[in-house]
PDB file of N, CA and C in Angstrom:
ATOM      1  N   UNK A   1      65.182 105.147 -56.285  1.00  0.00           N
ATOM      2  CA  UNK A   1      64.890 104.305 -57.435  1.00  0.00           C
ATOM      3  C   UNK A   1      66.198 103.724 -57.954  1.00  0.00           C
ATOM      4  N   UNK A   2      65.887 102.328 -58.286  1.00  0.00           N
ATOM      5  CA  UNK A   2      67.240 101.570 -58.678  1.00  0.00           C
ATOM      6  C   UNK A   2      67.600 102.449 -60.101  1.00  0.00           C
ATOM      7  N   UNK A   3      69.176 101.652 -60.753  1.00  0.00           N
ATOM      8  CA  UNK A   3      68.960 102.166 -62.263  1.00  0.00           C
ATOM      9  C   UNK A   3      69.508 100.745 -62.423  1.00  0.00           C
ATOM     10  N   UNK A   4      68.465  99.756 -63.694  1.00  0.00           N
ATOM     11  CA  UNK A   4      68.247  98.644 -63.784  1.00  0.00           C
ATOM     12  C   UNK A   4      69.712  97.827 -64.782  1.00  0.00           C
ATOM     13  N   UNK A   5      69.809  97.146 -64.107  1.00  0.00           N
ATOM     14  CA  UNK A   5      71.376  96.551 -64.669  1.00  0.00           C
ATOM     15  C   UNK A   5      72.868  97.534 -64.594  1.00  0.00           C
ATOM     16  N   UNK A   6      72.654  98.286 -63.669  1.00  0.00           N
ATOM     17  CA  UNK A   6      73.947  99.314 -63.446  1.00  0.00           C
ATOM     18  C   UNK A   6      74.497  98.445 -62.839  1.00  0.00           C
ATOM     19  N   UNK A   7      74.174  98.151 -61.583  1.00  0.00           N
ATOM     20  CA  UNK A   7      75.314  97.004 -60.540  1.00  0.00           C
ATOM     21  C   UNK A   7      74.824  95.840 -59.862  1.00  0.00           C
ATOM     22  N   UNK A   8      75.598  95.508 -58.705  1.00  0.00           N
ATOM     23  CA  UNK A   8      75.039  94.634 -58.444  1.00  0.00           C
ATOM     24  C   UNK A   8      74.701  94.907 -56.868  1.00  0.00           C
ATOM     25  N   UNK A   9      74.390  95.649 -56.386  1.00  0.00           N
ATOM     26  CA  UNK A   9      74.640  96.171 -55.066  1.00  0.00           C
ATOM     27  C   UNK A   9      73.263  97.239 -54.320  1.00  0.00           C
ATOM     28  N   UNK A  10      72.134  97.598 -55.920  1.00  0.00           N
ATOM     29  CA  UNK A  10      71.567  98.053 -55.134  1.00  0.00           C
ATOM     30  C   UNK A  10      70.107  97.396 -54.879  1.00  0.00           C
ATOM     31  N   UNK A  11      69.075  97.770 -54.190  1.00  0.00           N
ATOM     32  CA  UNK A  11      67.798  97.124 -53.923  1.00  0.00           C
ATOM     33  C   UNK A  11      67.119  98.503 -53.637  1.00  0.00           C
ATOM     34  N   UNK A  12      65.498  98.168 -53.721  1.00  0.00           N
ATOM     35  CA  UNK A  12      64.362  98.671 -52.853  1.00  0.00           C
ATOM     36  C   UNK A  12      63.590  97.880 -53.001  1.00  0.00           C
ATOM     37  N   UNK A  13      62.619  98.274 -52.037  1.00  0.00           N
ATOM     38  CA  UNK A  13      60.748  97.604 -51.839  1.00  0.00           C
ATOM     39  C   UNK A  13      60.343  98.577 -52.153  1.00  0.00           C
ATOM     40  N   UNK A  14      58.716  97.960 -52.319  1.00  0.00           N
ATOM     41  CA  UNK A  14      57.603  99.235 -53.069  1.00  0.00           C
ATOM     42  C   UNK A  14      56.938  97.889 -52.096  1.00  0.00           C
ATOM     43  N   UNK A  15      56.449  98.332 -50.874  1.00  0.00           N
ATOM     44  CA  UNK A  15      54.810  97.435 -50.555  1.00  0.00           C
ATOM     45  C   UNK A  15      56.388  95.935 -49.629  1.00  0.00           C
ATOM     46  N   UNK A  16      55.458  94.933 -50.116  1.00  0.00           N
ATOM     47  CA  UNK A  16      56.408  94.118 -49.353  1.00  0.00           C
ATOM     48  C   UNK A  16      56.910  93.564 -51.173  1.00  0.00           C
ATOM     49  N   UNK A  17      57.392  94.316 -51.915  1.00  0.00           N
ATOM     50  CA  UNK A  17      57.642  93.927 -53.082  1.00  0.00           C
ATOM     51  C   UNK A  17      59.163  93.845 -53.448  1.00  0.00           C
ATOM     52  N   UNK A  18      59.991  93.348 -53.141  1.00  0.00           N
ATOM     53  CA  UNK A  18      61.223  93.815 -53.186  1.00  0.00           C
ATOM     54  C   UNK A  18      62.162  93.088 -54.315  1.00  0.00           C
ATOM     55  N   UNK A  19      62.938  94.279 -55.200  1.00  0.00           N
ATOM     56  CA  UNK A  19      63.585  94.353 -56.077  1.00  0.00           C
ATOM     57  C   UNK A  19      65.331  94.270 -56.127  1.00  0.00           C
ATOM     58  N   UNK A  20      65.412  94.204 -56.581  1.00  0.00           N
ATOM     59  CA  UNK A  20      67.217  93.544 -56.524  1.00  0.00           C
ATOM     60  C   UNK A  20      67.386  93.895 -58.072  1.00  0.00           C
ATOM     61  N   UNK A  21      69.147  94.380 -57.842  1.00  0.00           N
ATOM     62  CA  UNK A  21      69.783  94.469 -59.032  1.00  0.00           C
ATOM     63  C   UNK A  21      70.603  94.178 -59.317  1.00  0.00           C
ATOM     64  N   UNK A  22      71.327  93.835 -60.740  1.00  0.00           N
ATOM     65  CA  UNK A  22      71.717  92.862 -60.775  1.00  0.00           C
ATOM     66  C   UNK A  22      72.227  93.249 -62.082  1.00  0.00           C
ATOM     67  N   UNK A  23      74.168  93.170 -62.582  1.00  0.00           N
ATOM     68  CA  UNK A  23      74.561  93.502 -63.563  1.00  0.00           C
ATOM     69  C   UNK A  23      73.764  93.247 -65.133  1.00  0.00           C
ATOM     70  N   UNK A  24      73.084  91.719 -64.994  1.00  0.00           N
ATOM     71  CA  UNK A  24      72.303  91.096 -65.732  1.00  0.00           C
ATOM     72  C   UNK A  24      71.051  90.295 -65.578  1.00  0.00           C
ATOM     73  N   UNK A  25      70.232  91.036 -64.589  1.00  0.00           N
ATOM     74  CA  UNK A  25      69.489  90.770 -64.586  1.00  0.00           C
ATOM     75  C   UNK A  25      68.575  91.314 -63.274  1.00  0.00           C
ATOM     76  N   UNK A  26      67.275  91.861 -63.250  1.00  0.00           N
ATOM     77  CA  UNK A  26      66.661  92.292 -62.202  1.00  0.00           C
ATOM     78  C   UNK A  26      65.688  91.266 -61.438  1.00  0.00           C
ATOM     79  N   UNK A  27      65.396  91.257 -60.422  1.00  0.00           N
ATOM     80  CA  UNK A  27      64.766  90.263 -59.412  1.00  0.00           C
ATOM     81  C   UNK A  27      64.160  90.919 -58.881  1.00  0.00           C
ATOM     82  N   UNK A  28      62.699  90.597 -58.868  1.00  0.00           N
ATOM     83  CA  UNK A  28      61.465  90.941 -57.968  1.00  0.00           C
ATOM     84  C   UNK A  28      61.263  89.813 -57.422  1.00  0.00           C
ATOM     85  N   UNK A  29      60.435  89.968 -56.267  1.00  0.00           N
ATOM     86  CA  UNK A  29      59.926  89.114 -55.700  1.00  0.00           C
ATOM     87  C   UNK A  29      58.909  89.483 -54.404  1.00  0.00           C
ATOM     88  N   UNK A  30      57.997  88.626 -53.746  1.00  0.00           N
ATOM     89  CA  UNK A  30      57.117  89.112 -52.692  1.00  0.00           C
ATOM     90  C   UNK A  30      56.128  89.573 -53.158  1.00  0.00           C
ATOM     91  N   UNK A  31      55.169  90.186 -52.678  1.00  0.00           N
ATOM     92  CA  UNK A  31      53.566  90.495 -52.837  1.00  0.00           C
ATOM     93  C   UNK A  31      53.370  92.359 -52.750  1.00  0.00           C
ATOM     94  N   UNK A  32      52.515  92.730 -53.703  1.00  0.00           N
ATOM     95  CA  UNK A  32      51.625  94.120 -52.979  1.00  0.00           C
ATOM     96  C   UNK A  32      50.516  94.127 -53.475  1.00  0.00           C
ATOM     97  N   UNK A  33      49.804  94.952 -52.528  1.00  0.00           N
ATOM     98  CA  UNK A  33      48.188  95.033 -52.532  1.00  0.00           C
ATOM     99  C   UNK A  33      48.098  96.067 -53.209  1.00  0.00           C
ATOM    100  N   UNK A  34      47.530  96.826 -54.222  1.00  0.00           N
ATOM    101  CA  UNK A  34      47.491  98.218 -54.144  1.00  0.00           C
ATOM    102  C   UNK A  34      46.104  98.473 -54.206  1.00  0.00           C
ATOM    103  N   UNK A  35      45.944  98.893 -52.830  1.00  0.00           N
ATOM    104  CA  UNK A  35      44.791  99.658 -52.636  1.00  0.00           C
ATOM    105  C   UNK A  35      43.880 100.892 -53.367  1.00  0.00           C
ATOM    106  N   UNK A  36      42.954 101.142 -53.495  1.00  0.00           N
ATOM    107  CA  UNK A  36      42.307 102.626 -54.001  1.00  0.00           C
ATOM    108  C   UNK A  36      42.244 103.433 -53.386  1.00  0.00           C
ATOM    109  N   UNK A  37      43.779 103.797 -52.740  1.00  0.00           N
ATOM    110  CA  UNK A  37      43.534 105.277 -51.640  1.00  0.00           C
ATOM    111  C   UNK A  37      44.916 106.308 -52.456  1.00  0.00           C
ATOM    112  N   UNK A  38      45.618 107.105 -51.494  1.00  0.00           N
ATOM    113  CA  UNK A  38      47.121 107.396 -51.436  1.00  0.00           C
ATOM    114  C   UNK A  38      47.493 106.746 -52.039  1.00  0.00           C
ATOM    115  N   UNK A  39      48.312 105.726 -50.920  1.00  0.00           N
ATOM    116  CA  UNK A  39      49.407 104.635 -50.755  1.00  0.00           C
ATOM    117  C   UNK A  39      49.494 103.959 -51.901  1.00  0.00           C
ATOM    118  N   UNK A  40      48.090 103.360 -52.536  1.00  0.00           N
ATOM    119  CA  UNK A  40      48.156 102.695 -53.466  1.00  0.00           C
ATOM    120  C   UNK A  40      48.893 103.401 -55.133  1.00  0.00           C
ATOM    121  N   UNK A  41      48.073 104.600 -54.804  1.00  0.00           N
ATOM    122  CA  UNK A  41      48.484 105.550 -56.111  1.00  0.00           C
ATOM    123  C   UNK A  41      50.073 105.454 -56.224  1.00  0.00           C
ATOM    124  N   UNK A  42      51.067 105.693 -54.736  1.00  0.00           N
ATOM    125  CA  UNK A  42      51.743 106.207 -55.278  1.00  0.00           C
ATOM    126  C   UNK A  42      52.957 105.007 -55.472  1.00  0.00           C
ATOM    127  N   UNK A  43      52.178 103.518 -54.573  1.00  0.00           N
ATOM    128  CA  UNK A  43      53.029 102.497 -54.971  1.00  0.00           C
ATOM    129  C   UNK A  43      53.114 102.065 -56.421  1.00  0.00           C
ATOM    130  N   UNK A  44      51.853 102.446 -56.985  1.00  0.00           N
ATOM    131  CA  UNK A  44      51.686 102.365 -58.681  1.00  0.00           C
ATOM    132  C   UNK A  44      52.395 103.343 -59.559  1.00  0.00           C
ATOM    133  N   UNK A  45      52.820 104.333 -58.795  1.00  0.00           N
ATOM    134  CA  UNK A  45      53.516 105.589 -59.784  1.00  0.00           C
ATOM    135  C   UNK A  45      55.179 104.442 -59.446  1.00  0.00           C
ATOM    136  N   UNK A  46      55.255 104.152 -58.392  1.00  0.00           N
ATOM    137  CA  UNK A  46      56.744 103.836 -58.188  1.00  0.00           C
ATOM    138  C   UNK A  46      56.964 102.071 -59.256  1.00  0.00           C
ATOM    139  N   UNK A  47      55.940 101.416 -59.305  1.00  0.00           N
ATOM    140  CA  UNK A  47      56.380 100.557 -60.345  1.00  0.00           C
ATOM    141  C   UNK A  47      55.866 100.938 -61.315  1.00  0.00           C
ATOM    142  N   UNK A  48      55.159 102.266 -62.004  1.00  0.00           N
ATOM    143  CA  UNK A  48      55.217 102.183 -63.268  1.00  0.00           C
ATOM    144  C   UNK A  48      56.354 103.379 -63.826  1.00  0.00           C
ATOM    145  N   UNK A  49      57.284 103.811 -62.772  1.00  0.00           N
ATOM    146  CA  UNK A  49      58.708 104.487 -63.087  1.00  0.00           C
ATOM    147  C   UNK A  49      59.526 103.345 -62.839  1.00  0.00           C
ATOM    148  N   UNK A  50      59.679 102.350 -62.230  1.00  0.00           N
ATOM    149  CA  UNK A  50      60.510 101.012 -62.004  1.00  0.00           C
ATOM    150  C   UNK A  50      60.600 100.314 -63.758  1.00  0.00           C
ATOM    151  N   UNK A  51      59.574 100.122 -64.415  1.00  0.00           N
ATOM    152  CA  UNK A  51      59.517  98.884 -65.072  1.00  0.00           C
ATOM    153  C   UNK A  51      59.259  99.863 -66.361  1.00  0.00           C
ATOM    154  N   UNK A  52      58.998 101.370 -66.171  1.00  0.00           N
ATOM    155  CA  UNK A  52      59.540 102.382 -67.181  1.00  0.00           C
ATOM    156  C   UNK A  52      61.169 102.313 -67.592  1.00  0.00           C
ATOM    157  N   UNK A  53      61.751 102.484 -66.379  1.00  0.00           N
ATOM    158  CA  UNK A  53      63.628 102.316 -66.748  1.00  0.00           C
ATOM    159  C   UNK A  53      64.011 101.071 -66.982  1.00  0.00           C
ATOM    160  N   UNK A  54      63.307  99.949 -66.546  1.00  0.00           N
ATOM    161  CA  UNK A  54      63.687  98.630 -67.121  1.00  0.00           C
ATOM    162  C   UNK A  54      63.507  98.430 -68.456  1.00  0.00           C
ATOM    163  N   UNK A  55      62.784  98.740 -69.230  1.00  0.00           N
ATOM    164  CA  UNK A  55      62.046  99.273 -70.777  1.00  0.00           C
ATOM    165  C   UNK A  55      62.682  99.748 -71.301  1.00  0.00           C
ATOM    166  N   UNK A  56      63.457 101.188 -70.603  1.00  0.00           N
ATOM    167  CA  UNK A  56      64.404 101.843 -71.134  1.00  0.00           C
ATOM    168  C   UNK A  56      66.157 101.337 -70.941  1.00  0.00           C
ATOM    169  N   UNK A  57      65.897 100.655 -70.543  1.00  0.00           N
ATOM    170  CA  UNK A  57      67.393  99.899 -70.302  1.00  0.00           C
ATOM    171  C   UNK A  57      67.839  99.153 -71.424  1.00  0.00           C
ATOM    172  N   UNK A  58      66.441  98.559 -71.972  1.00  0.00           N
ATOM    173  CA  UNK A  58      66.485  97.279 -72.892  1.00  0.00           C
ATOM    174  C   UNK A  58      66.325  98.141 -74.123  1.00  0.00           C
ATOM    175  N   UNK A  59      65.649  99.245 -74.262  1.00  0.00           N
ATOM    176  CA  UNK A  59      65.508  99.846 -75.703  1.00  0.00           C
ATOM    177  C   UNK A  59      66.957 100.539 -75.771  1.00  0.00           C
ATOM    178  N   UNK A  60      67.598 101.023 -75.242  1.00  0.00           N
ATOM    179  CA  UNK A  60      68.651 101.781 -75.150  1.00  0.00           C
ATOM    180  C   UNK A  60      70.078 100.830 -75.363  1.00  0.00           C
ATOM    181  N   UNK A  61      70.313  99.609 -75.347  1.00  0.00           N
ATOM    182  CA  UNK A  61      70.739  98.137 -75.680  1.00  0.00           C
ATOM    183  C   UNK A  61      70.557  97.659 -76.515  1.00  0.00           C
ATOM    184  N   UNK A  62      70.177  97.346 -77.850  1.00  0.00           N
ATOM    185  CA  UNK A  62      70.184  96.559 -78.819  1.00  0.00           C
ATOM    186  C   UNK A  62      70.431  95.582 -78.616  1.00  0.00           C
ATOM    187  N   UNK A  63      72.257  95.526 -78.075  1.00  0.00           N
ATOM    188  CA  UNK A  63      72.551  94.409 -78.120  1.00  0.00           C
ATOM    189  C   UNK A  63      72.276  93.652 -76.745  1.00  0.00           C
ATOM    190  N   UNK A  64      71.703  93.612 -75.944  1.00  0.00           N
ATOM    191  CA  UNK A  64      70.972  92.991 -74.607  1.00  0.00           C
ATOM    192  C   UNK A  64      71.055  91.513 -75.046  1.00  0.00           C
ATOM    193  N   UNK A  65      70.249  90.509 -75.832  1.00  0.00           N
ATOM    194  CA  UNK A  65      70.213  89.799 -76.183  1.00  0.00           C
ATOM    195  C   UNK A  65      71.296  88.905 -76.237  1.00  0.00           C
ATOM    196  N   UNK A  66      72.657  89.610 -77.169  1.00  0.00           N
ATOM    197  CA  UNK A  66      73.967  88.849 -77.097  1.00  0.00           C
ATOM    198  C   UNK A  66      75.092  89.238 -76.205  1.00  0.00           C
ATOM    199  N   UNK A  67      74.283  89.746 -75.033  1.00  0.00           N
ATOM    200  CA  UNK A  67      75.335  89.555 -73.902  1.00  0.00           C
ATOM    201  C   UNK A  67      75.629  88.452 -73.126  1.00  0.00           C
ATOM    202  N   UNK A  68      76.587  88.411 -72.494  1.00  0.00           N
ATOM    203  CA  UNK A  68      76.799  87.000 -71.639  1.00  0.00           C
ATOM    204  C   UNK A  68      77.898  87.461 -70.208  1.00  0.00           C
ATOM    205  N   UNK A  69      76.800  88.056 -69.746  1.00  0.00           N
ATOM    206  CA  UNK A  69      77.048  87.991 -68.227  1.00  0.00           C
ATOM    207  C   UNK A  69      76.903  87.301 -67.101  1.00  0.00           C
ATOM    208  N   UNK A  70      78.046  86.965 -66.345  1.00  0.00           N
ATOM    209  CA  UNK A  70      77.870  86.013 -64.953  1.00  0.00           C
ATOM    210  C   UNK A  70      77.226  86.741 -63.888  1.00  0.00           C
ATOM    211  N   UNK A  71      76.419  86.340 -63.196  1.00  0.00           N
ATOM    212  CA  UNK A  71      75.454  87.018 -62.621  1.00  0.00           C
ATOM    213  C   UNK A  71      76.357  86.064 -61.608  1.00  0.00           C
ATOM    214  N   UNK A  72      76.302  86.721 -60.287  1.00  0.00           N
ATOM    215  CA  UNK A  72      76.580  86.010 -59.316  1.00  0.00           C
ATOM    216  C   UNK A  72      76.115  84.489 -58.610  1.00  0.00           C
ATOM    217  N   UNK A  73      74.968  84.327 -58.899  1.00  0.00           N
ATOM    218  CA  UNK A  73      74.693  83.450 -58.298  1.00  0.00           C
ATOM    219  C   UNK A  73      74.961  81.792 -59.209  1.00  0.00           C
ATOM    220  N   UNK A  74      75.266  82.280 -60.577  1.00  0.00           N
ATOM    221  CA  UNK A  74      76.267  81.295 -61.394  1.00  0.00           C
ATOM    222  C   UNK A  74      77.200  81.183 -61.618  1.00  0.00           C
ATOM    223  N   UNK A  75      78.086  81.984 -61.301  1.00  0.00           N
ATOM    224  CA  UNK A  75      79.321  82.065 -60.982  1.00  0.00           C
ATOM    225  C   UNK A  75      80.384  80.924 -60.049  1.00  0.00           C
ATOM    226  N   UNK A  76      79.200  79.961 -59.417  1.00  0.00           N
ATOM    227  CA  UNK A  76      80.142  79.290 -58.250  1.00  0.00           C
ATOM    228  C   UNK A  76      79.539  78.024 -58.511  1.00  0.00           C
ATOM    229  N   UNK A  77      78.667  77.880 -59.702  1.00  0.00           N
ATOM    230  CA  UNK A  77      78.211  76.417 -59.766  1.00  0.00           C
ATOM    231  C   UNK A  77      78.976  75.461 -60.576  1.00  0.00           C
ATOM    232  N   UNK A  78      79.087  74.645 -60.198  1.00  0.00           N
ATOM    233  CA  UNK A  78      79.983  73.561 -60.855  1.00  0.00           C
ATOM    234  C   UNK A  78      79.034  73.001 -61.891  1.00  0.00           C
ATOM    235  N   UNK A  79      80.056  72.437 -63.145  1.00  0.00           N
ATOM    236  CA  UNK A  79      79.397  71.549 -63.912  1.00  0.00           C
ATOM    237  C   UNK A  79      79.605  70.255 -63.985  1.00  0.00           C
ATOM    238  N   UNK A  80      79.702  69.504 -63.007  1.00  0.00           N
ATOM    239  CA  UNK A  80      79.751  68.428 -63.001  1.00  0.00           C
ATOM    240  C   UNK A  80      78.365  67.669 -62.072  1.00  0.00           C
ATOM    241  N   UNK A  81      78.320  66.374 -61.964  1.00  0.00           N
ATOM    242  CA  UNK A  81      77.127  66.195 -60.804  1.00  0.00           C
ATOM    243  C   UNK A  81      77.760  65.344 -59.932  1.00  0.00           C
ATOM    244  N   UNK A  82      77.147  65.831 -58.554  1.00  0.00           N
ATOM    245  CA  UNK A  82      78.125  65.326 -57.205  1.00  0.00           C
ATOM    246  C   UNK A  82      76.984  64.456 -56.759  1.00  0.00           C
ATOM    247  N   UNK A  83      77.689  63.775 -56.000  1.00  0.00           N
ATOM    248  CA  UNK A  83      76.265  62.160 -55.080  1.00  0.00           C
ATOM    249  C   UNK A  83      76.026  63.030 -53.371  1.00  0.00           C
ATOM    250  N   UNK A  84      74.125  62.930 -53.541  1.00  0.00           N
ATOM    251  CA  UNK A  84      73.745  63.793 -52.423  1.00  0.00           C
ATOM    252  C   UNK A  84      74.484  62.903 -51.167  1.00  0.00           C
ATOM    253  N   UNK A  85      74.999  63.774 -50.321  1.00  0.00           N
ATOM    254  CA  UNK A  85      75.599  63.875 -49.205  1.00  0.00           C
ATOM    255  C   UNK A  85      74.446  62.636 -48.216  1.00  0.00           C
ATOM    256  N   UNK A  86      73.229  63.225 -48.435  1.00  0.00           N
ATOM    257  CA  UNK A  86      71.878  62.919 -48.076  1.00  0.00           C
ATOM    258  C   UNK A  86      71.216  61.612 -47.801  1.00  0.00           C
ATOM    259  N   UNK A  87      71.636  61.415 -48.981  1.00  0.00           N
ATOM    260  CA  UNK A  87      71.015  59.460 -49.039  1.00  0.00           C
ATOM    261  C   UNK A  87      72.240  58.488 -48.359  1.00  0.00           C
TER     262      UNK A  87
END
């Protein structure tokens, strides 16, 4: 199990559901079925301990709100606007 906004380095799946972490911010993405057998039960115990510590991440933070973290994938964008290569 991840611990939600610790770094930036770790991941799992639950199903084909896969989670990413992220100093400021967590990323899901992809699909699951959860069935009425096992499997299903215990993919449901694993996101409702997932999005339990995400809950607890944010109650345990106050200040969450007035943070201002560069998340990697903004980190390298420019602010200016460039002419598509394309046309």
């Amino acid at each position: 199990m991840i611990e939600p906004f610790a770094n930036n380095h770790q991941s799992m799946q639950i199903g084909e559901l896969v989670v990413e972490n992220q100093k400021d911010k967590v990323i899901i993405y992809g699909d699951i079925d959860l069935q009425f057998d096992a499997l299903g039960y215990k993919q449901a115990q694993q996101l409702h301990e997932l999005t339990g510590k995400i809950l607890q991440a944010f109650a345990s933070d106050g200040q969450y709100s007035k943070k201002v973290l560069e998340s990697k994938d903004n980190s390298d964008r420019s602010d200016k606007n460039i002419d598509n290569p394309f046309l």
